[in-house]
PDB file of N, CA and C in Angstrom:
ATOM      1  N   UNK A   1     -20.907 -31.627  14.710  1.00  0.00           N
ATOM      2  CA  UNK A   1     -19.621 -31.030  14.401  1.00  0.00           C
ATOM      3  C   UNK A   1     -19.856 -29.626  13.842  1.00  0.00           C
ATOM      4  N   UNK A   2     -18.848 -28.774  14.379  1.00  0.00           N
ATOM      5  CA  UNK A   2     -18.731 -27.400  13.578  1.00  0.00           C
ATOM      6  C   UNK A   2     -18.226 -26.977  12.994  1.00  0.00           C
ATOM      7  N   UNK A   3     -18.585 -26.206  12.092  1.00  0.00           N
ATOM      8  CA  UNK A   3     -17.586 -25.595  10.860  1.00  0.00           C
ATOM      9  C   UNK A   3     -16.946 -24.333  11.500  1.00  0.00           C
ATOM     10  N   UNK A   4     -15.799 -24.341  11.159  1.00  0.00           N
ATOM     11  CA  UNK A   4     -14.942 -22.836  11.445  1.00  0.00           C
ATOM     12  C   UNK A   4     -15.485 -21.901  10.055  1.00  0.00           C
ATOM     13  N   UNK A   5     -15.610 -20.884  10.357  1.00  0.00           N
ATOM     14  CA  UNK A   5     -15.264 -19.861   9.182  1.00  0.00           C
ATOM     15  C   UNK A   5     -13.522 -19.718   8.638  1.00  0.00           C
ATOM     16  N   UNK A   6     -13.092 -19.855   7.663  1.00  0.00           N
ATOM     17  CA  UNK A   6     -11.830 -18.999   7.180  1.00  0.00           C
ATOM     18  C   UNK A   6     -12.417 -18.163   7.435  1.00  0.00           C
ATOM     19  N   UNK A   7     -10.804 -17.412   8.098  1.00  0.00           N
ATOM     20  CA  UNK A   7     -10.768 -16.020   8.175  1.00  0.00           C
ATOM     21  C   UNK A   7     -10.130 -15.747   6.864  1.00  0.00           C
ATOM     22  N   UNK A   8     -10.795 -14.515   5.671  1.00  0.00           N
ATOM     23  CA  UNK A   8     -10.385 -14.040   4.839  1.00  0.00           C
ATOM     24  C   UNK A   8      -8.674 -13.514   4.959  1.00  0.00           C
ATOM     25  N   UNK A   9      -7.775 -13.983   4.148  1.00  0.00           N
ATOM     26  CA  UNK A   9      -6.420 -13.578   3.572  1.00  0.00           C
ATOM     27  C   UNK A   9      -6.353 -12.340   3.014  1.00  0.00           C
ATOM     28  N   UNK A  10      -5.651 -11.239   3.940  1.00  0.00           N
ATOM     29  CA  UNK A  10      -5.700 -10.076   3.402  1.00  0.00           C
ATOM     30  C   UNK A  10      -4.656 -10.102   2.138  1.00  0.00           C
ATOM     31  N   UNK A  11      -5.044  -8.694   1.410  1.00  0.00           N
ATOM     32  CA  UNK A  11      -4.214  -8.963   0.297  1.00  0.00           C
ATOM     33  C   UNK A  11      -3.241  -8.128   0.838  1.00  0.00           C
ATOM     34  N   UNK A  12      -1.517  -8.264   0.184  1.00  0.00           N
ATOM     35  CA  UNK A  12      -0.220  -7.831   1.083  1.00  0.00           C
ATOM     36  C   UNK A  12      -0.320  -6.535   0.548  1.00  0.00           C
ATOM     37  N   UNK A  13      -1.259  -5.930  -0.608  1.00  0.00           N
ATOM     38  CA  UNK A  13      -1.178  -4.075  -0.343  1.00  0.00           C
ATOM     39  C   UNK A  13      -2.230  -3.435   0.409  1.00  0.00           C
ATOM     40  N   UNK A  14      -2.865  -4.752   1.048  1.00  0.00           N
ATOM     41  CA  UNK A  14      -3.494  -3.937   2.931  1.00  0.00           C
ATOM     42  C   UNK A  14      -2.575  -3.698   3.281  1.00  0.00           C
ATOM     43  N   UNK A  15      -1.667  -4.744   3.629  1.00  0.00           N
ATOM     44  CA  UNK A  15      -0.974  -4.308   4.629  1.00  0.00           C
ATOM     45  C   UNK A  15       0.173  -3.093   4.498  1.00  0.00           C
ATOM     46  N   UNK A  16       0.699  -2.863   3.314  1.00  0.00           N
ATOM     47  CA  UNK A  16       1.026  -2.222   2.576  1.00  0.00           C
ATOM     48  C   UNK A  16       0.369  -0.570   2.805  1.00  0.00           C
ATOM     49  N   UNK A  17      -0.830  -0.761   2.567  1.00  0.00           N
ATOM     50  CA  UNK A  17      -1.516   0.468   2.893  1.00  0.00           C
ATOM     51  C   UNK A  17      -1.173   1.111   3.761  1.00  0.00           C
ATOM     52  N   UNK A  18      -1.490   0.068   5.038  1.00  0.00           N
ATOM     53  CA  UNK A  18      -2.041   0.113   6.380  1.00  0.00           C
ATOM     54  C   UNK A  18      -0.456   1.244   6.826  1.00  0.00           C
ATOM     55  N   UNK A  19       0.500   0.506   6.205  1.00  0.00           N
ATOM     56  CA  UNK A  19       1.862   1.063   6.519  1.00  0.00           C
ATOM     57  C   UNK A  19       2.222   2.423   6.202  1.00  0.00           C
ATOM     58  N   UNK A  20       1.685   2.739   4.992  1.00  0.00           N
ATOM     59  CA  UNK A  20       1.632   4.218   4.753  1.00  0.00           C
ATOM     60  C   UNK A  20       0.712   4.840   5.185  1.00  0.00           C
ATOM     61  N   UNK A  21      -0.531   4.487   5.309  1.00  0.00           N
ATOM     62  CA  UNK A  21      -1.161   5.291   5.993  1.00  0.00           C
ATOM     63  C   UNK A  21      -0.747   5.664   7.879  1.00  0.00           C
ATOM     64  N   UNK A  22       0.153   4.763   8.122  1.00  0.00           N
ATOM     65  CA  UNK A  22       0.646   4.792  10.048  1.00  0.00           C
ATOM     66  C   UNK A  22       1.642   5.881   9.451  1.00  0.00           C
ATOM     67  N   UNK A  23       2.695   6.111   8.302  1.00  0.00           N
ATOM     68  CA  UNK A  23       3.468   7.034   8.102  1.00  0.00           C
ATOM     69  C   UNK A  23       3.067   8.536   7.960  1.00  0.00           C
ATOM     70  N   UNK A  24       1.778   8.405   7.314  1.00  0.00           N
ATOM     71  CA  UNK A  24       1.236   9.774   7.127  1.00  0.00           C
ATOM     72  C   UNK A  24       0.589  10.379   8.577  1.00  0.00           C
ATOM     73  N   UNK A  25      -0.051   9.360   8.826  1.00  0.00           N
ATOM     74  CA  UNK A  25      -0.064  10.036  10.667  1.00  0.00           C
ATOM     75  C   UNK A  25       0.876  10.462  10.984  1.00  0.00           C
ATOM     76  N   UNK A  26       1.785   9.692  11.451  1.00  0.00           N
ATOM     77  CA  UNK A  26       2.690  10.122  11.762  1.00  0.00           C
ATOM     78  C   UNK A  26       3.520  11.588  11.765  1.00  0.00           C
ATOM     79  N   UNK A  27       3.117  11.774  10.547  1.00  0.00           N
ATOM     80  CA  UNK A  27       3.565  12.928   9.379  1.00  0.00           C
ATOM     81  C   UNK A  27       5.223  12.631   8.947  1.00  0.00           C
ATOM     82  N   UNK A  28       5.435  11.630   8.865  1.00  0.00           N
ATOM     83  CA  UNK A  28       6.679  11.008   7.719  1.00  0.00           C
ATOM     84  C   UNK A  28       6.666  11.738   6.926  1.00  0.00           C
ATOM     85  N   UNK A  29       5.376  11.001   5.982  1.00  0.00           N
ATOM     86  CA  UNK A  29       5.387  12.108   4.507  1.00  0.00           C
ATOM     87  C   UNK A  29       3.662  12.358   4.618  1.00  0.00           C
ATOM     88  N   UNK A  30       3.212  13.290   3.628  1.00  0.00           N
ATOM     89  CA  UNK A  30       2.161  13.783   3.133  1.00  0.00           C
ATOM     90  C   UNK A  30       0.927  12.995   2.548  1.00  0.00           C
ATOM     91  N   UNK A  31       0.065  13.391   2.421  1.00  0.00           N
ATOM     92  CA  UNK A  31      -0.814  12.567   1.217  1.00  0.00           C
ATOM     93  C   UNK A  31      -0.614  13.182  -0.050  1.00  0.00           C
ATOM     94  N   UNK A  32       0.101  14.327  -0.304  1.00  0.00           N
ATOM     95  CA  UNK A  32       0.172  14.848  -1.272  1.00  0.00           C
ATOM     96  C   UNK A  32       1.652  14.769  -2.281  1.00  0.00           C
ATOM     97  N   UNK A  33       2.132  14.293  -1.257  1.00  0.00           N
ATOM     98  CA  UNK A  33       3.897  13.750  -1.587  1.00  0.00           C
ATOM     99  C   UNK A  33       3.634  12.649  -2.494  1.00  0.00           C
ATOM    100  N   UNK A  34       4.460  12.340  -3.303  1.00  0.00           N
ATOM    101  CA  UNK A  34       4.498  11.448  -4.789  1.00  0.00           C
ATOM    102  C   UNK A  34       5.056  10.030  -3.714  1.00  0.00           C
ATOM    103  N   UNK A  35       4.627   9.063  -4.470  1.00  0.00           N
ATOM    104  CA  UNK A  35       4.342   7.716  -3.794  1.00  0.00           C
ATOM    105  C   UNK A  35       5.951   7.180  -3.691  1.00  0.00           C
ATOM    106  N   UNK A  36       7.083   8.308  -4.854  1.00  0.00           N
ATOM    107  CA  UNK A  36       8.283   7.784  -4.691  1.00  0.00           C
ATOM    108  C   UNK A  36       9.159   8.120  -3.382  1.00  0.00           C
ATOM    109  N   UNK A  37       8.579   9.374  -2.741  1.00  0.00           N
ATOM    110  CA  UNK A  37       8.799   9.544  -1.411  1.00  0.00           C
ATOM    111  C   UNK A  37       9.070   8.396  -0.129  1.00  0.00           C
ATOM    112  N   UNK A  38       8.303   7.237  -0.416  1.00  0.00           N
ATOM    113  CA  UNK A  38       8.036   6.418   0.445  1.00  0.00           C
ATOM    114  C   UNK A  38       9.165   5.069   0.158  1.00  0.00           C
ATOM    115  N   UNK A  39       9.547   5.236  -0.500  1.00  0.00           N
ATOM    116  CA  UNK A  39      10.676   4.615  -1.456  1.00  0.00           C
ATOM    117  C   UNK A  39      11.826   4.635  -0.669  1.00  0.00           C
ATOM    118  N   UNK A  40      12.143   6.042   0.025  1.00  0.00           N
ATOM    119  CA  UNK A  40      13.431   6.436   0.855  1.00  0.00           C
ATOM    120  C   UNK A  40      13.074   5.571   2.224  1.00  0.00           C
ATOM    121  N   UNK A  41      12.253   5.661   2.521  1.00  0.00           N
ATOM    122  CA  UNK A  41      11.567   4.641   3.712  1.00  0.00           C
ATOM    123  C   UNK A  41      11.889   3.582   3.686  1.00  0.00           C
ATOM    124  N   UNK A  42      11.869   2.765   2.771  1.00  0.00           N
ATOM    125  CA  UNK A  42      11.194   1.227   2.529  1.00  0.00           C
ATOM    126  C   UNK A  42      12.969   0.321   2.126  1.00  0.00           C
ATOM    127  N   UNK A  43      13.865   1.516   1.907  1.00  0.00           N
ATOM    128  CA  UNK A  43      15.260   0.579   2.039  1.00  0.00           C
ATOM    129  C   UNK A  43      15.069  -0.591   0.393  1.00  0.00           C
ATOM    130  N   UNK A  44      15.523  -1.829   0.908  1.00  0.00           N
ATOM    131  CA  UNK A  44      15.878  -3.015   0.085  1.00  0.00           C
ATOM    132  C   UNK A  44      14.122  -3.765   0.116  1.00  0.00           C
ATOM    133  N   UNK A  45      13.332  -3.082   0.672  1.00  0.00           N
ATOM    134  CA  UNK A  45      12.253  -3.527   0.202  1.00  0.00           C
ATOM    135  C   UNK A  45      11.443  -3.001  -0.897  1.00  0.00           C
ATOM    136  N   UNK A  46      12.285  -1.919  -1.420  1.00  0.00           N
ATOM    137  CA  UNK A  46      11.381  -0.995  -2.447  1.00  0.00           C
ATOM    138  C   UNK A  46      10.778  -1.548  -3.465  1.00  0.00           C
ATOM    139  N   UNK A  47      12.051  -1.950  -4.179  1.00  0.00           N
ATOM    140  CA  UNK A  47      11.790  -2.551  -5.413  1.00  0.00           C
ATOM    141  C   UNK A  47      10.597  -4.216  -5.577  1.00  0.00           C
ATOM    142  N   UNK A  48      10.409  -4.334  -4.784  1.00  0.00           N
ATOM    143  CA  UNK A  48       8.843  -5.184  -4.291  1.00  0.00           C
ATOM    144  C   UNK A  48       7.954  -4.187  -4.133  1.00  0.00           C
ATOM    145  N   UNK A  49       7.361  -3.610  -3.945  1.00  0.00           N
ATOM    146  CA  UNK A  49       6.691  -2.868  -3.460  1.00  0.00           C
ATOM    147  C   UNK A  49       6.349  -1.725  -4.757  1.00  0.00           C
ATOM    148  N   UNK A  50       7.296  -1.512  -5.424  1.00  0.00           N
ATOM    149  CA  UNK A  50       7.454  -0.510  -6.435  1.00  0.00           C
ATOM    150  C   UNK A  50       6.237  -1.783  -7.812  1.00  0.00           C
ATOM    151  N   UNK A  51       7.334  -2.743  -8.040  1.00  0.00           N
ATOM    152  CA  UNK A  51       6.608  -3.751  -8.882  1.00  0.00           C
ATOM    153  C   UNK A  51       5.207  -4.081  -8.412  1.00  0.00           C
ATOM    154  N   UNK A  52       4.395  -4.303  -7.114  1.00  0.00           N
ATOM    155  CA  UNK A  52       3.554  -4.474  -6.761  1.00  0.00           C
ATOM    156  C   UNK A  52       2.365  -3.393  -7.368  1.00  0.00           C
ATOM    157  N   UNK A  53       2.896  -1.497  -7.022  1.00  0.00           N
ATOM    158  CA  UNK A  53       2.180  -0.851  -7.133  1.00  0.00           C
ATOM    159  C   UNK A  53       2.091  -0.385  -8.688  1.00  0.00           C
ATOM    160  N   UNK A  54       3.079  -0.635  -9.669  1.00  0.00           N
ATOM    161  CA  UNK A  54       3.134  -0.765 -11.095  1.00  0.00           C
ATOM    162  C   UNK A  54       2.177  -2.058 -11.429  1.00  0.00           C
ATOM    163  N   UNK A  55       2.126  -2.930 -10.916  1.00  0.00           N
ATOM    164  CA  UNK A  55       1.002  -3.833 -11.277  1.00  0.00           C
ATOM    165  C   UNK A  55      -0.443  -3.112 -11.198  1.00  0.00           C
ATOM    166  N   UNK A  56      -0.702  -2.401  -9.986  1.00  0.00           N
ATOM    167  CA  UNK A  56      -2.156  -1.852 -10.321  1.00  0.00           C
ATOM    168  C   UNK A  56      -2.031  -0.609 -10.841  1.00  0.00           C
ATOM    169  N   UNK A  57      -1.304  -0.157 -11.732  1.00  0.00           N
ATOM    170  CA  UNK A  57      -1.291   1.314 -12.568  1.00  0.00           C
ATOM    171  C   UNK A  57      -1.046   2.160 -11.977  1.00  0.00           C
ATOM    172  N   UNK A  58       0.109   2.494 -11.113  1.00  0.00           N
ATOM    173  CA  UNK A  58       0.002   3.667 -10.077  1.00  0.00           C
ATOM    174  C   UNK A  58       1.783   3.710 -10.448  1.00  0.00           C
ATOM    175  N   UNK A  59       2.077   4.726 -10.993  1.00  0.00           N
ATOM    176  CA  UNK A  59       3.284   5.624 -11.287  1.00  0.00           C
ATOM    177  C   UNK A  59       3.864   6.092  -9.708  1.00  0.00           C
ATOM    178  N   UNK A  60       5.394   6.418  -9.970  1.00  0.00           N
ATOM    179  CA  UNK A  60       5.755   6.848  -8.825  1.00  0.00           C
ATOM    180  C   UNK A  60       5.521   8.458  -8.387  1.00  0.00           C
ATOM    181  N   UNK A  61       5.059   9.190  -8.944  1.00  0.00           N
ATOM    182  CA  UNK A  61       5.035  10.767  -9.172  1.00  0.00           C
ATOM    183  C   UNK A  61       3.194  10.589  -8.749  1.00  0.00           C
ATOM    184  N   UNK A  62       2.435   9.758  -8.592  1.00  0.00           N
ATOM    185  CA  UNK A  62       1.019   9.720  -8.067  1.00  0.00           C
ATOM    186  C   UNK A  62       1.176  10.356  -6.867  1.00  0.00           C
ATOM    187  N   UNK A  63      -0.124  10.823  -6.165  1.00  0.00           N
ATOM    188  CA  UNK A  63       0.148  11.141  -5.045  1.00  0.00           C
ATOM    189  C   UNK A  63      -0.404   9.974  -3.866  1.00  0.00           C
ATOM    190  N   UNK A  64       0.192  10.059  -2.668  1.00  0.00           N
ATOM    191  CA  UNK A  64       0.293   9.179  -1.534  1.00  0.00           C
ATOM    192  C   UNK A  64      -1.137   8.653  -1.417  1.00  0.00           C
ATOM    193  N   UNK A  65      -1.960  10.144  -1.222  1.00  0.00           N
ATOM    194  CA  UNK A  65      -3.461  10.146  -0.928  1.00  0.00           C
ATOM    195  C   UNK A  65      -4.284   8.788  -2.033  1.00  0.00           C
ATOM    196  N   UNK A  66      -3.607   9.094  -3.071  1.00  0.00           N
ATOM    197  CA  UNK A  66      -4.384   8.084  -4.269  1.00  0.00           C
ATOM    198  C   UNK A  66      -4.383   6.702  -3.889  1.00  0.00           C
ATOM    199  N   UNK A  67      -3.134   6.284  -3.501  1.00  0.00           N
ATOM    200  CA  UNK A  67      -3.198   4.508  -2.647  1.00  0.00           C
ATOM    201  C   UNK A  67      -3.518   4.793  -1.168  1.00  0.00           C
ATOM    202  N   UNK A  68      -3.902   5.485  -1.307  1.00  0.00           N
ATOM    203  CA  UNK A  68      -4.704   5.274   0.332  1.00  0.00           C
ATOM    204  C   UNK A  68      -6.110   5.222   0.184  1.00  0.00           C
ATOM    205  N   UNK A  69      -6.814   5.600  -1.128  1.00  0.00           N
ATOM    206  CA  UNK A  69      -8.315   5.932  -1.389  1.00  0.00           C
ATOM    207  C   UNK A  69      -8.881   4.771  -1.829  1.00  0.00           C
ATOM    208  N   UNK A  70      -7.786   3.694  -2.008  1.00  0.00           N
ATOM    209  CA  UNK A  70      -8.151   2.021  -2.928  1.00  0.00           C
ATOM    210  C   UNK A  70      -8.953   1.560  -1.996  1.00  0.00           C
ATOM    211  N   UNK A  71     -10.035   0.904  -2.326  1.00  0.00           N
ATOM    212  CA  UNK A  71     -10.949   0.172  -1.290  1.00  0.00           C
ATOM    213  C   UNK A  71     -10.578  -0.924  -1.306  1.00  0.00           C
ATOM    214  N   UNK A  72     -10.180  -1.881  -2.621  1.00  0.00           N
ATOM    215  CA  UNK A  72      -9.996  -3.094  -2.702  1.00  0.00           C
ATOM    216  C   UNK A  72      -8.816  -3.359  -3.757  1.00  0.00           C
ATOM    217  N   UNK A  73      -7.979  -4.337  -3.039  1.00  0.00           N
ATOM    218  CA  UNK A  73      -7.204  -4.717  -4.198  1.00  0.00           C
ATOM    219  C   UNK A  73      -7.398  -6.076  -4.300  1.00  0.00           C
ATOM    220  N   UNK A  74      -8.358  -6.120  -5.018  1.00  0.00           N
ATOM    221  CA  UNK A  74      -9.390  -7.059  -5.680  1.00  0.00           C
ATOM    222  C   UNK A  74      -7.921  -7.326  -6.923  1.00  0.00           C
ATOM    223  N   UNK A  75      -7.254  -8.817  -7.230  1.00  0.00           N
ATOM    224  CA  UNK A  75      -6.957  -8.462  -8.804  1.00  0.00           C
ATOM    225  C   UNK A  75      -7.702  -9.492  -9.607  1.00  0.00           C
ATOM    226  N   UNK A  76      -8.839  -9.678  -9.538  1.00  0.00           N
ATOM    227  CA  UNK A  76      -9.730 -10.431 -10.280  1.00  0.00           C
ATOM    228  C   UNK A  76     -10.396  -9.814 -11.739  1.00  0.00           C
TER     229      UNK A  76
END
């Protein structure tokens, strides 16, 4: 018999990331634009997302570039 590997559970500010970083391609907004920019984007999902990124110490006036530079959102 074989064992499967789990596939590792990303954490939801990958995906999160992943989303602002497709916006900044894009050129939506900047890396240099304050993280509340992204706020106008995100509609009735903000305020999730806002609480999420106040959990790992990141103010709304940070810049974009700064949550894009996180390697891990490890919250261990």
């Amino acid at each position: 018999m074989t064992e499967g590997f789990a596939t590792p559970v990303a954490h939801p500010m990958e995906k999160f990331q992943r989303q602002v970083r497709s916006l900044v391609q894009s050129k939506a907004v900047k890396p240099t634009d304050s993280i509340w920019k992204i706020a106008l984007l995100y509609g009735e999902e903000w305020q999730h997302w806002k609480r999420e990124l106040e959990e790992f110490e990141f103010s709304m006036q940070d810049p974009i570039g700064d949550l894009l530079a996180v390697e891990s959102w490890d919250e261990s």
